[in-house]
Protein backbone atom coordinates (compact mmCIF):
# COMPACT_ATOMS: atom_id res chain seq x y z
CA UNK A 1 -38.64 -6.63 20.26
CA UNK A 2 -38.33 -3.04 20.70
CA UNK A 3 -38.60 -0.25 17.92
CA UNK A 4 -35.65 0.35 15.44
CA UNK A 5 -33.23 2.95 15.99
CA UNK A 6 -34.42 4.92 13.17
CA UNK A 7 -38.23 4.89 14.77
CA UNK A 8 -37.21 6.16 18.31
CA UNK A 9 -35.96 2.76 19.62
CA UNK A 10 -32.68 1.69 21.74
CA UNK A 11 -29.78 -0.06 19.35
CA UNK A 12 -29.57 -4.19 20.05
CA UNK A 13 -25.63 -3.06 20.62
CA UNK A 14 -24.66 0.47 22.36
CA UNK A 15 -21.36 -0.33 22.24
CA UNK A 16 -18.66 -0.01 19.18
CA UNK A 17 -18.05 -3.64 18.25
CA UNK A 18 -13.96 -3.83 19.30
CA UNK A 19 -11.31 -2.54 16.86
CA UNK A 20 -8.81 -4.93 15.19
CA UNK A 21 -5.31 -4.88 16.52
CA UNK A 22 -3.07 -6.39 14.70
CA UNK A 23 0.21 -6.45 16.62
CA UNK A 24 1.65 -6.87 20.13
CA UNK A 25 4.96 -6.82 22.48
CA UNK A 26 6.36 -9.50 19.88
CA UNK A 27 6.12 -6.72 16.64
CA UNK A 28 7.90 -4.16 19.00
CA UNK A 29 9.99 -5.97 20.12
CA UNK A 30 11.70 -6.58 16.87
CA UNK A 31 11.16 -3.00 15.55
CA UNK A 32 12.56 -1.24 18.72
CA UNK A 33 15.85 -4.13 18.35
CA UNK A 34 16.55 -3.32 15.07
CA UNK A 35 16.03 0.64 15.14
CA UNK A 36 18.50 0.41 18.57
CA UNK A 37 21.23 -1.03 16.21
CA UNK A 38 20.63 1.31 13.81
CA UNK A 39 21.34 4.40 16.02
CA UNK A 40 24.71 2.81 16.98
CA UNK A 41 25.75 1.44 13.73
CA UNK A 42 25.65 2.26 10.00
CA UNK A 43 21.79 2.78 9.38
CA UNK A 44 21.39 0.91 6.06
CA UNK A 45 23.32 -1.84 7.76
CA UNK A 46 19.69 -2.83 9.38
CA UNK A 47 17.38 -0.93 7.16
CA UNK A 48 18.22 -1.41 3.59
CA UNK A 49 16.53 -4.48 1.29
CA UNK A 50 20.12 -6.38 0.91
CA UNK A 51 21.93 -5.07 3.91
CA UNK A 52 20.65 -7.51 6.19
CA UNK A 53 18.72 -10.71 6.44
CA UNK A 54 15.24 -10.29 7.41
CA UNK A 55 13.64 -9.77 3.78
CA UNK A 56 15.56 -13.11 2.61
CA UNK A 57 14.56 -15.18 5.77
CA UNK A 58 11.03 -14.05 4.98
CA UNK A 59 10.91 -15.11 1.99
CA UNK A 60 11.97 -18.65 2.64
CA UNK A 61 9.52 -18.44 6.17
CA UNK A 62 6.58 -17.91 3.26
CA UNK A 63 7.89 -20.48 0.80
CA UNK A 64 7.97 -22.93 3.67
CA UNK A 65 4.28 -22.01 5.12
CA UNK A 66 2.65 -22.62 1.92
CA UNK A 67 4.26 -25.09 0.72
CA UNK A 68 6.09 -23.73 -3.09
CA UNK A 69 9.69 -23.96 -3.64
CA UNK A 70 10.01 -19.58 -4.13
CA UNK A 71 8.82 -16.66 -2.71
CA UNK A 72 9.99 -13.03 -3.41
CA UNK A 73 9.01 -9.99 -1.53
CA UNK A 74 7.66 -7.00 -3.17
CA UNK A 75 6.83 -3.37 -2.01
CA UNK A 76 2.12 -3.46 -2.29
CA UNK A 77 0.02 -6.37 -3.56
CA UNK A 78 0.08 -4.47 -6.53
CA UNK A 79 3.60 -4.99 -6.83
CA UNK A 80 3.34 -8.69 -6.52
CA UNK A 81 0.62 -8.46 -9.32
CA UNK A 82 2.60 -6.68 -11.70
CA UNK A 83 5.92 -8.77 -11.03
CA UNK A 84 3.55 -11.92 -11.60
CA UNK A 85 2.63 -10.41 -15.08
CA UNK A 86 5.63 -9.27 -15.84
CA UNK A 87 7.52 -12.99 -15.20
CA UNK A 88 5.29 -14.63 -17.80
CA UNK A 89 6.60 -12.08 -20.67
CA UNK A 90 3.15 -11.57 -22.47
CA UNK A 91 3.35 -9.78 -25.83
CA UNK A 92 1.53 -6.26 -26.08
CA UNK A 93 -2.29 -6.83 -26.59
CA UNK A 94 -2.19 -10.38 -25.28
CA UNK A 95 -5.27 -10.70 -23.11
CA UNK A 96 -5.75 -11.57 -19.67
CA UNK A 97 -9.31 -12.79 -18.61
CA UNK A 98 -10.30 -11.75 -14.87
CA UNK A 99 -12.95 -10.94 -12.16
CA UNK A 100 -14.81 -7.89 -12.26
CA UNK A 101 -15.20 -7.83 -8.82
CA UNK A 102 -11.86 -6.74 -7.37
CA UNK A 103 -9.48 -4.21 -6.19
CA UNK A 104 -8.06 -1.94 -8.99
CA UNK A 105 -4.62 -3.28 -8.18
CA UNK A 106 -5.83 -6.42 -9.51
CA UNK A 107 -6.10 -5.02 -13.27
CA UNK A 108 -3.80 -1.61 -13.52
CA UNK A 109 -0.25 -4.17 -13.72
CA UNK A 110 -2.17 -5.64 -16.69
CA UNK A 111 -2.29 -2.33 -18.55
CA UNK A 112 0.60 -1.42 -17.42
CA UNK A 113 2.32 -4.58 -19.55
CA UNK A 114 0.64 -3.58 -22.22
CA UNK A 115 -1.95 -6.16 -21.68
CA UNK A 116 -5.86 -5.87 -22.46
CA UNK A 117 -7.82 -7.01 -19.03
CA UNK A 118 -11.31 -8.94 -20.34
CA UNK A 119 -14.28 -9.45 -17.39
CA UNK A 120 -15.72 -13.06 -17.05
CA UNK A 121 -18.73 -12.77 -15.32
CA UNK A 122 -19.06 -14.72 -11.52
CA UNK A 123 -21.11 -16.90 -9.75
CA UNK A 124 -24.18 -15.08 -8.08
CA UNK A 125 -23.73 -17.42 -4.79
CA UNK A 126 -19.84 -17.20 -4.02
CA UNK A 127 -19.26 -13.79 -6.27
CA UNK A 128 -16.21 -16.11 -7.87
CA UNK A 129 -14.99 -16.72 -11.36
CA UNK A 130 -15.71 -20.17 -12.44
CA UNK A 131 -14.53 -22.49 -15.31
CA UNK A 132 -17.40 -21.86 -17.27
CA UNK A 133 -17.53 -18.34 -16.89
CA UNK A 134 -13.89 -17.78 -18.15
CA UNK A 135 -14.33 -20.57 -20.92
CA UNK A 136 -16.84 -18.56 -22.44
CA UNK A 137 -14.32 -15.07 -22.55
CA UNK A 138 -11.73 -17.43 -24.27
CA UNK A 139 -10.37 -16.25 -27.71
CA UNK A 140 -7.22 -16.52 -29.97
CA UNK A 141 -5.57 -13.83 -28.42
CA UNK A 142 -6.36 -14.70 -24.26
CA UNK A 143 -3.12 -15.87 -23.13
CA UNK A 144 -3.67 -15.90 -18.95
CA UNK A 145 -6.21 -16.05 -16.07
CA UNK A 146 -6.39 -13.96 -12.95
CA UNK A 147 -8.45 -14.95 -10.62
CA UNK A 148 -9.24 -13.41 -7.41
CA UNK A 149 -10.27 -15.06 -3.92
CA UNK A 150 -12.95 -12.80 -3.22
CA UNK A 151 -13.15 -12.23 0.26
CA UNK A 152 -11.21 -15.15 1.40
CA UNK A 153 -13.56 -17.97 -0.70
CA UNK A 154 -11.59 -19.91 -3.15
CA UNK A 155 -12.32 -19.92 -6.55
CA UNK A 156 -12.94 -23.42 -7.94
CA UNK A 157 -9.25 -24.03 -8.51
CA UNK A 158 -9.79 -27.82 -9.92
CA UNK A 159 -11.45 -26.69 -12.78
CA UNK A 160 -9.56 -23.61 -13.60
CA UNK A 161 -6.65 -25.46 -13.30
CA UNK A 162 -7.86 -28.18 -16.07
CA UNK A 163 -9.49 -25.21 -18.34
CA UNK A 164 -5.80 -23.63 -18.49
CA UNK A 165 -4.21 -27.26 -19.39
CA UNK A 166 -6.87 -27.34 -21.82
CA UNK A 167 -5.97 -24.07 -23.65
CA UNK A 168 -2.82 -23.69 -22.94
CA UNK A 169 -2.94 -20.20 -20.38
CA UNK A 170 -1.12 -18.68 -17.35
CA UNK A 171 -2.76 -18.57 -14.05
CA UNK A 172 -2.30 -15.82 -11.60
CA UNK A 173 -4.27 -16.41 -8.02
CA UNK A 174 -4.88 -13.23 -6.43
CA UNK A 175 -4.54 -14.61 -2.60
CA UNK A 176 -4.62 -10.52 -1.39
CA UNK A 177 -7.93 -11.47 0.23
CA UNK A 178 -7.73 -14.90 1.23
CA UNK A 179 -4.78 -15.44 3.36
CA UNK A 180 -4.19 -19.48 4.10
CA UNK A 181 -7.72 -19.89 2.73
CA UNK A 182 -7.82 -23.82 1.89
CA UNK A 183 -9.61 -25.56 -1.20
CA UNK A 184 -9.34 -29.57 -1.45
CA UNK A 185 -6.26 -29.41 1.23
CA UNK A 186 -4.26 -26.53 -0.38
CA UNK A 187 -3.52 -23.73 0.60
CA UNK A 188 -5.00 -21.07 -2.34
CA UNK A 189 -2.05 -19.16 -4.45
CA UNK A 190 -0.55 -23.03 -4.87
CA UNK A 191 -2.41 -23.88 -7.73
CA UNK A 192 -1.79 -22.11 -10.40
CA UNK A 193 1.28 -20.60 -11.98
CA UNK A 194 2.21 -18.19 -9.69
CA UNK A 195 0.01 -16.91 -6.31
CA UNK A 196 0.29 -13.15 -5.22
CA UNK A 197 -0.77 -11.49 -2.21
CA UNK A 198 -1.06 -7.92 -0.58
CA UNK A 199 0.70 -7.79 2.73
CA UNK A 200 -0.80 -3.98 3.40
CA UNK A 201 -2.53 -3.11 7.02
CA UNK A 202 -5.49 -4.44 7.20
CA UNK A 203 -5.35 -7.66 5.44
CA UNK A 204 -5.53 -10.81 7.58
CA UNK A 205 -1.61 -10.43 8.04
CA UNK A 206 0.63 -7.43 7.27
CA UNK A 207 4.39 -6.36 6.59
CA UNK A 208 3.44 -3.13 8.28
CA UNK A 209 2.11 -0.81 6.37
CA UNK A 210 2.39 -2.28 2.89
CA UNK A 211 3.97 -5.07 0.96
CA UNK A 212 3.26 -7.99 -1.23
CA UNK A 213 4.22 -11.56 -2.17
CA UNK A 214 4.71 -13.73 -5.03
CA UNK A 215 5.02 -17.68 -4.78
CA UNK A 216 5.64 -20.51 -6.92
CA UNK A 217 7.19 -23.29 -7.70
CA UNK A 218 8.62 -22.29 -11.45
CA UNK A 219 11.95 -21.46 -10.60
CA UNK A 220 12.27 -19.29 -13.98
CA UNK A 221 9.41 -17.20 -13.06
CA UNK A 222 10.91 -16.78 -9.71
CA UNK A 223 13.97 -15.37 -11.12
CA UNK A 224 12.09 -13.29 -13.38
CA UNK A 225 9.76 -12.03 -11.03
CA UNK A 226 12.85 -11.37 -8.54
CA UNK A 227 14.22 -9.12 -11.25
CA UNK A 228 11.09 -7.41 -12.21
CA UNK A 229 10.83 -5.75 -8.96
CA UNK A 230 14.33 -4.59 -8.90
CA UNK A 231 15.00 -3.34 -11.72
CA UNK A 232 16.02 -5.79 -13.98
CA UNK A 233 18.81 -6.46 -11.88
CA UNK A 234 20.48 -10.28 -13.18
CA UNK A 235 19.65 -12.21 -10.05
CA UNK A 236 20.11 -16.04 -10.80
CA UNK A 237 22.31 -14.94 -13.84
CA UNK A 238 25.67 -16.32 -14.23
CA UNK A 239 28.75 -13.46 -15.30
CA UNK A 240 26.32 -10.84 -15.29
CA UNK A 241 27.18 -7.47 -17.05
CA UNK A 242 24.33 -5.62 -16.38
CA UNK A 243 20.75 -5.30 -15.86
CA UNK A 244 19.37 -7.70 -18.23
CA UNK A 245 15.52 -6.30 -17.95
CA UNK A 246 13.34 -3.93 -17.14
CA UNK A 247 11.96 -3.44 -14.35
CA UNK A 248 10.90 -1.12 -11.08
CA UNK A 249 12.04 -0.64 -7.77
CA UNK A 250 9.32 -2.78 -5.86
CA UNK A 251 11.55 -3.87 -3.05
CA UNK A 252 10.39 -4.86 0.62
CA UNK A 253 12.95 -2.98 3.68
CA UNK A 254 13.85 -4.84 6.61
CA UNK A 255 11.57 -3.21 8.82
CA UNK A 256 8.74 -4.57 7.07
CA UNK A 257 9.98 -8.19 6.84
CA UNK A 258 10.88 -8.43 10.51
CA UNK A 259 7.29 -7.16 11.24
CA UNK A 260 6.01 -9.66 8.23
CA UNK A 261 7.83 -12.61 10.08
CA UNK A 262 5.96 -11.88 13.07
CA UNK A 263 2.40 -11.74 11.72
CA UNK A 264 2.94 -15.13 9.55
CA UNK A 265 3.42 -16.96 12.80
CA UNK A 266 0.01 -15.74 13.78
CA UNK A 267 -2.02 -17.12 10.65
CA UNK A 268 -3.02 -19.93 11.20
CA UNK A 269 -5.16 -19.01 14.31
CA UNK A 270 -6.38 -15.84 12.97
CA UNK A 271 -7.51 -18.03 9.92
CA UNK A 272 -9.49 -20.47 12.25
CA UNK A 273 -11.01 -17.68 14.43
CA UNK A 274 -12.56 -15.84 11.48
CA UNK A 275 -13.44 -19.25 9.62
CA UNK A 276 -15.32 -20.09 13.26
CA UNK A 277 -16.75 -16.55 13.56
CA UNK A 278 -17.98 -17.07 10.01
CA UNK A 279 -20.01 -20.96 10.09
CA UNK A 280 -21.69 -19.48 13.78
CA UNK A 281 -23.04 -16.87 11.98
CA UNK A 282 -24.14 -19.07 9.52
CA UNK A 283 -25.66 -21.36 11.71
CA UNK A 284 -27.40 -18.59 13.51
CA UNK A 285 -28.96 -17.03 9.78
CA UNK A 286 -30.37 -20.05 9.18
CA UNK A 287 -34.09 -19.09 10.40
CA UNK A 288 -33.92 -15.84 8.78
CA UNK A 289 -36.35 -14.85 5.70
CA UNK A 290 -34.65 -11.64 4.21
CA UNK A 291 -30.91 -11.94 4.55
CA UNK A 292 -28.27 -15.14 4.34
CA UNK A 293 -24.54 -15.61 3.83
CA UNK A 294 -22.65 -16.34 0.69
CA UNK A 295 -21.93 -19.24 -0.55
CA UNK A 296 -19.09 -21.58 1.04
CA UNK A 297 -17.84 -23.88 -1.27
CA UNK A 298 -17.59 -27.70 -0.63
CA UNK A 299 -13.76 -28.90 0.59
CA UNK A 300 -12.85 -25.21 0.99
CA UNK A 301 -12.29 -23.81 4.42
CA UNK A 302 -12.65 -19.99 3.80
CA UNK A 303 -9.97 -17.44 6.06
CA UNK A 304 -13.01 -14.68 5.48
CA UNK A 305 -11.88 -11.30 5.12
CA UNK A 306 -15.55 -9.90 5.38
CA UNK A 307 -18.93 -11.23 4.97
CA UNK A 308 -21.17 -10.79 2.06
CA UNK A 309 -24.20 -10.84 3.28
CA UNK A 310 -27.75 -11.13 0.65
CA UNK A 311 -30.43 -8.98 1.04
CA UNK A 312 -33.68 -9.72 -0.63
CA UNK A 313 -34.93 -7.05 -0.86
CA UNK A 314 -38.55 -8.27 -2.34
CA UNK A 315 -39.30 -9.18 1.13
CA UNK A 316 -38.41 -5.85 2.85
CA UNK A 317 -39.69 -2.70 2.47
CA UNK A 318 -36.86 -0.55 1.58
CA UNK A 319 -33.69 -1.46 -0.58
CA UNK A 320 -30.47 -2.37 0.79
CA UNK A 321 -28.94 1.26 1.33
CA UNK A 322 -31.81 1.68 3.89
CA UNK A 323 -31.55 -1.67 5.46
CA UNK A 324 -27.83 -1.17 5.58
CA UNK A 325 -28.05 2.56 7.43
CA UNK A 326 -31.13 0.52 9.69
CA UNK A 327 -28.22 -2.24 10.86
CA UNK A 328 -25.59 0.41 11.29
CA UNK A 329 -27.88 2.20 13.80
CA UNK A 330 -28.31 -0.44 15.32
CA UNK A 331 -24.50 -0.92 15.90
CA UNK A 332 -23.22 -2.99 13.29
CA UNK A 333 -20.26 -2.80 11.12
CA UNK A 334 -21.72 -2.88 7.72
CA UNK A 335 -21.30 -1.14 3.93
CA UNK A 336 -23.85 -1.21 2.20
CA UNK A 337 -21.70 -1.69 -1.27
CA UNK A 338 -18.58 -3.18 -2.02
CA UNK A 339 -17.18 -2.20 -5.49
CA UNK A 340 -18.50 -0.93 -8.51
CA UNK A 341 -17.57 -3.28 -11.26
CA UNK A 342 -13.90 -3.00 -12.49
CA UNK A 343 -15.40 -1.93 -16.05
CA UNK A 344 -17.18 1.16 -15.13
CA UNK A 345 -14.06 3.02 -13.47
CA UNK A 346 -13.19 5.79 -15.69
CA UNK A 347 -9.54 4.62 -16.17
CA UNK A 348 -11.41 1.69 -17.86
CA UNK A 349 -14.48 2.75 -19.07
CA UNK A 350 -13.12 6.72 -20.67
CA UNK A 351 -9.56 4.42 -21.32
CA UNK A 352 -7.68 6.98 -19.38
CA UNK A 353 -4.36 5.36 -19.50
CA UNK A 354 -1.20 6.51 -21.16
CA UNK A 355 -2.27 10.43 -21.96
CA UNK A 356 -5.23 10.81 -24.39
CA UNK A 357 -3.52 7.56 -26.53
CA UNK A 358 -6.02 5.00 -24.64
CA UNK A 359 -2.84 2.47 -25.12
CA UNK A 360 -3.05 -0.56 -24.98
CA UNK A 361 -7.10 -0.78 -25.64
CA UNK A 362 -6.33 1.62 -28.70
CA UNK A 363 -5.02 -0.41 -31.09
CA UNK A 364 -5.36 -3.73 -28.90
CA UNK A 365 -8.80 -4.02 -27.49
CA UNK A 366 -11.06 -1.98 -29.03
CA UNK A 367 -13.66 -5.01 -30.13
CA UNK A 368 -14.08 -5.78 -26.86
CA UNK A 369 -17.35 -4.76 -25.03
CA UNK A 370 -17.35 -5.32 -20.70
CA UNK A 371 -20.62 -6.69 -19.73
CA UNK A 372 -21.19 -8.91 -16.89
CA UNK A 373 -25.20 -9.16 -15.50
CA UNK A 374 -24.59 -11.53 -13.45
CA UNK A 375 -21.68 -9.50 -11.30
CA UNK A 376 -23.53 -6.55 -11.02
CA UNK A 377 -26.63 -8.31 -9.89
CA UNK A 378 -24.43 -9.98 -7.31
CA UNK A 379 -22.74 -6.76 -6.16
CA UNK A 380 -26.37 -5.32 -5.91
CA UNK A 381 -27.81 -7.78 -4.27
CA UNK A 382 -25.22 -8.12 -1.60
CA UNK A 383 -23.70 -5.87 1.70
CA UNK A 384 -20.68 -6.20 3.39
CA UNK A 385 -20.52 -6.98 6.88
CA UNK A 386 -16.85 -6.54 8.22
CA UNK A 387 -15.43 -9.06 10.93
CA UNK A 388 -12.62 -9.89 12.56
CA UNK A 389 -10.39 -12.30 14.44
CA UNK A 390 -11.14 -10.58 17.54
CA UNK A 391 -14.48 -11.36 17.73
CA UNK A 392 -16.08 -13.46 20.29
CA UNK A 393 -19.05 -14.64 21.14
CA UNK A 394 -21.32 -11.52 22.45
CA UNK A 395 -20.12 -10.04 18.89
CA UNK A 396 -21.87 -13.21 16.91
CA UNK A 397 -25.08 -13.08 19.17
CA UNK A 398 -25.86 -9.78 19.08
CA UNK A 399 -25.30 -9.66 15.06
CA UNK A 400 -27.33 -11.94 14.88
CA UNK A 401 -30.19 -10.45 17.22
CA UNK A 402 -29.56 -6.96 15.01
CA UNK A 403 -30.61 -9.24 11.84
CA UNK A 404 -33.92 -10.97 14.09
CA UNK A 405 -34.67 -7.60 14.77
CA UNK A 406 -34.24 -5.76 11.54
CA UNK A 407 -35.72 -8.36 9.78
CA UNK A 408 -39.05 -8.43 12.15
CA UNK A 409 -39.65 -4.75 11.61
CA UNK A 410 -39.09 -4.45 8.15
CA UNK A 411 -40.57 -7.41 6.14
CA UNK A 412 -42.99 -6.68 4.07
C-alpha cells in the first residue's frame, strides 16, 4: 500500500465523504404552503401550537408508528426528558439511576426536579447499562431508571424491564439516539414507562431544528406530561379552574410538526440503510487485528447513529488520538472521543446548580461517590466514526481500505 498521509503519502479517499441532507421538495413543500397562508391570513392561525392541526396530527402519526396509545410533542429532547420526570411526581432527593455515557440533557431535567442522578457503570462491548449494572446502584431511596440507547443499540430491555418489576421503579428510555431501533420485535422507547426522544437536526429524523417526544401507553402520565410542558395547563381535567401544576412552556409550533410529519415517513428506510451500512462494515472488519465494531446485541436490529469503533491500542504504535488524526488524513469522518463521563462535568462534579447552594446534592446526595471504571475504560478505548443514510457502497469500501491501510503501517 502506499505511505500514510502523515509520512508524505496520497489519502485512500481525496474526496469529502458526502454531507447528510436531510430534507427534500416534500419538507418545502409544506413549509412554503403553510407560510403562503400565513401572509394572507391571521399568522398564528398557521403558526401557533393550538391554532392549527399539525402538532396534534403528529402526535397521533408517532403514537401510531410505534405502536403506544400517547404521544405529546415537546420543544428539545431535553424537554421530553424533563416532562417524562416530571409525569412520575418523584419527591425531592429521590434518586434516579442512569448511564454515564450520555448527552447532558439526559441528566440536567433530573436536577432540575430536584432529583439526585446516580451512574451505573456499562458494558465494555455495547457501552450500555445492563441489569446487573443498575442492580448493583440500587438503594432505599432509587425510585427510577434512565436508560439511554447509546448510539442507536438497545439496552437489554428484557431484563431492565424485570429488575424494575422486581423493585418496584420507573423506567425512562432515552430513544434520542436510537430512532426505530428494534430489540426482540419492539420498537425501543415501548418498553418501559414512558420513551423520550430528541427530534433536533441531526438526529436520524428531525422537527426542524429542534423538538422532542414523549410516548406511552399510561394515559395518566400522558396527561401529566401534556401539562408539564405547558404550563400546568388542566388538559384531560374535567371543570377546570385553573392551572392545576407547574410547569414550562415546552411546546412544539406548527412549523416544526408539519416538517416532523414529513421526516417520520422517511424512517423506516433511513433505519435500514444505516443498519445495512453498519453489518457491511462489520463484515468487512472482520480480518482486521487493531480495530473492530461494538457490540450488536442478539434480536436487536440497531438504527446506528454513529459507529464506535475499538482501538487496541497495544498493537499500534501510537494511542488513539494519533490513530484517529492518521484516519482523518486519510479522509475519514472520525472523533477521536465521544464524551467525557457525565460525572466529571463541572455542573456535576463542583455541584454548580442552583447558585453556590449545590441543591439538590446538598442536603440529598452528598454520600454518594460517581465512579464507573468500566465506562471510562470503554470511552477510552473507543472512537467515533460518523455515518450516514447516504452512504453507499464506495463510502463502505474505501473505510474499510483506510482501516487495511492504517492498520498495516502502524502495528506494532
Amino acid at each position: 500500500m502506499d505511505k500514510l498521509v502523515i509520512d508524505g503519502g496520497k489519502p485512500v479517499r481525496k474526496k469529502p465523504f458526502p454531507p447528510r441532507i436531510m430534507f427534500d421538495e416534500k419538507e418545502v413543500k409544506v413549509i412554503t404552503e403553510m407560510m403562503k397562508k400565513a401572509t394572507k391570513e391571521n399568522t398564528a392561525k398557521y403558526l401557533d401550537r393550538y391554532a392549527g392541526n399539525q402538532v396534534d396530527t403528529y402526535e397521533k402519526e408517532f403514537a401510531k408508528f410505534f405502536g403506544t396509545k400517547f404521544a405529546t410533542a415537546v420543544s428539545s429532547g431535553t424537554a421530553a426528558v424533563h416532562s417524562a420526570i416530571a409525569a412520575l411526581e418523584f419527591e425531592p432527593g429521590d434518586r434516579i439511576i442512569t448511564t454515564p455515557i450520555t448527552d447532558p440533557g439526559t441528566v440536567m431535567p433530573i436536577l432540575f426536579q430536584g432529583l439526585i442522578p446516580v451512574f451505573a457503570d456499562v458494558d465494555f462491548d455495547t457501552l450500555n447499562l445492563t441489569a446487573k449494572t443498575i442492580e448493583e446502584k440500587i438503594d432505599k431511596k432509587t425510585r427510577g431508571i434512565i436508560v439511554v440507547h447509546l448510539a442507536g443499540v438497545p439496552c437489554e430491555m428484557d431484563k431492565i424491564m424485570e429488575l424494575a418489576q422486581k423493585y418496584n421503579l420507573k423506567v425512562i428510555e432515552d430513544c434520542s439516539q436510537s430512532h426505530a431501533s428494534i430489540y426482540k420485535n419492539k420498537y425501543v422507547g415501548t418498553f418501559g414507562d414512558m420513551g423520550v426522544f430528541s427530534l433536533m437536526s441531526g438526529k436520524h429524523m428531525t422537527s426542524g431544528g429542534q423538538g422532542g417526544m414523549v410516548i406511552t401507553d399510561n394515559e395518566e402520565y400522558y396527561w401529566k406530561a401534556k401539562r408539564f410542558a405547558d404550563r400546568g395547563k388542566p388538559f384531560g381535567i374535567e371543570n377546570p379552574k385553573g392551572n392545576v401544576s407547574i410547569g414550562l412552556n415546552y411546546r412544539m409550533t406548527e412549523i416544526e410538526a408539519s416538517i416532523g410529519r414529513v421526516q417520520l415517513k422517511k424512517i423506516k428506510k433511513i433505519a435500514e440503510k444505516r443498519f445495512k451500512i453498519v453489518e457491511e462494515l462489520r463484515r468487512g472488519f472482520k480480518n482486521l487485528r487493531a480495530f473492530s465494531l461494538w457490540k450488536r446485541p442478539e434480536e436487536s436490529k440497531p438504527n446506528y447513529w454513529f459507529c464506535f469503533i475499538k482501538v487496541d491500542t497495544e498493537k499500534l504504535k501510537y494511542d488513539k488520538y494519533k490513530i484517529a488524526e492518521i484516519l482523518s488524513k486519510e479522509g475519514l469522518p472520525v472523533g477521536a472521543h465521544y464524551v467525557i463521563p457525565m460525572y466529571e462535568n463541572p455542573f456535576i462534579k463542583e455541584k454548580k446548580t442552583f447558585g453556590t447552594s449545590g441543591y439538590p446534592f446538598i442536603p440529598y446526595g452528598e454520600d454518594l461517590e460517581y465512579n464507573c471504571p468500566v465506562a471510562e475504560k470503554a470511552l477510552n478505548a473507543h472512537i467515533t466514526l460518523y455515518i450516514h443514510e447516504g452512504w453507499g457502497k464506495k463510502e463502505i469500501e474505501d473505510t474499510i481500505k483506510i482501516f487495511e491501510k492504517v492498520e498495516k503501517h502502524c502495528l506494532k
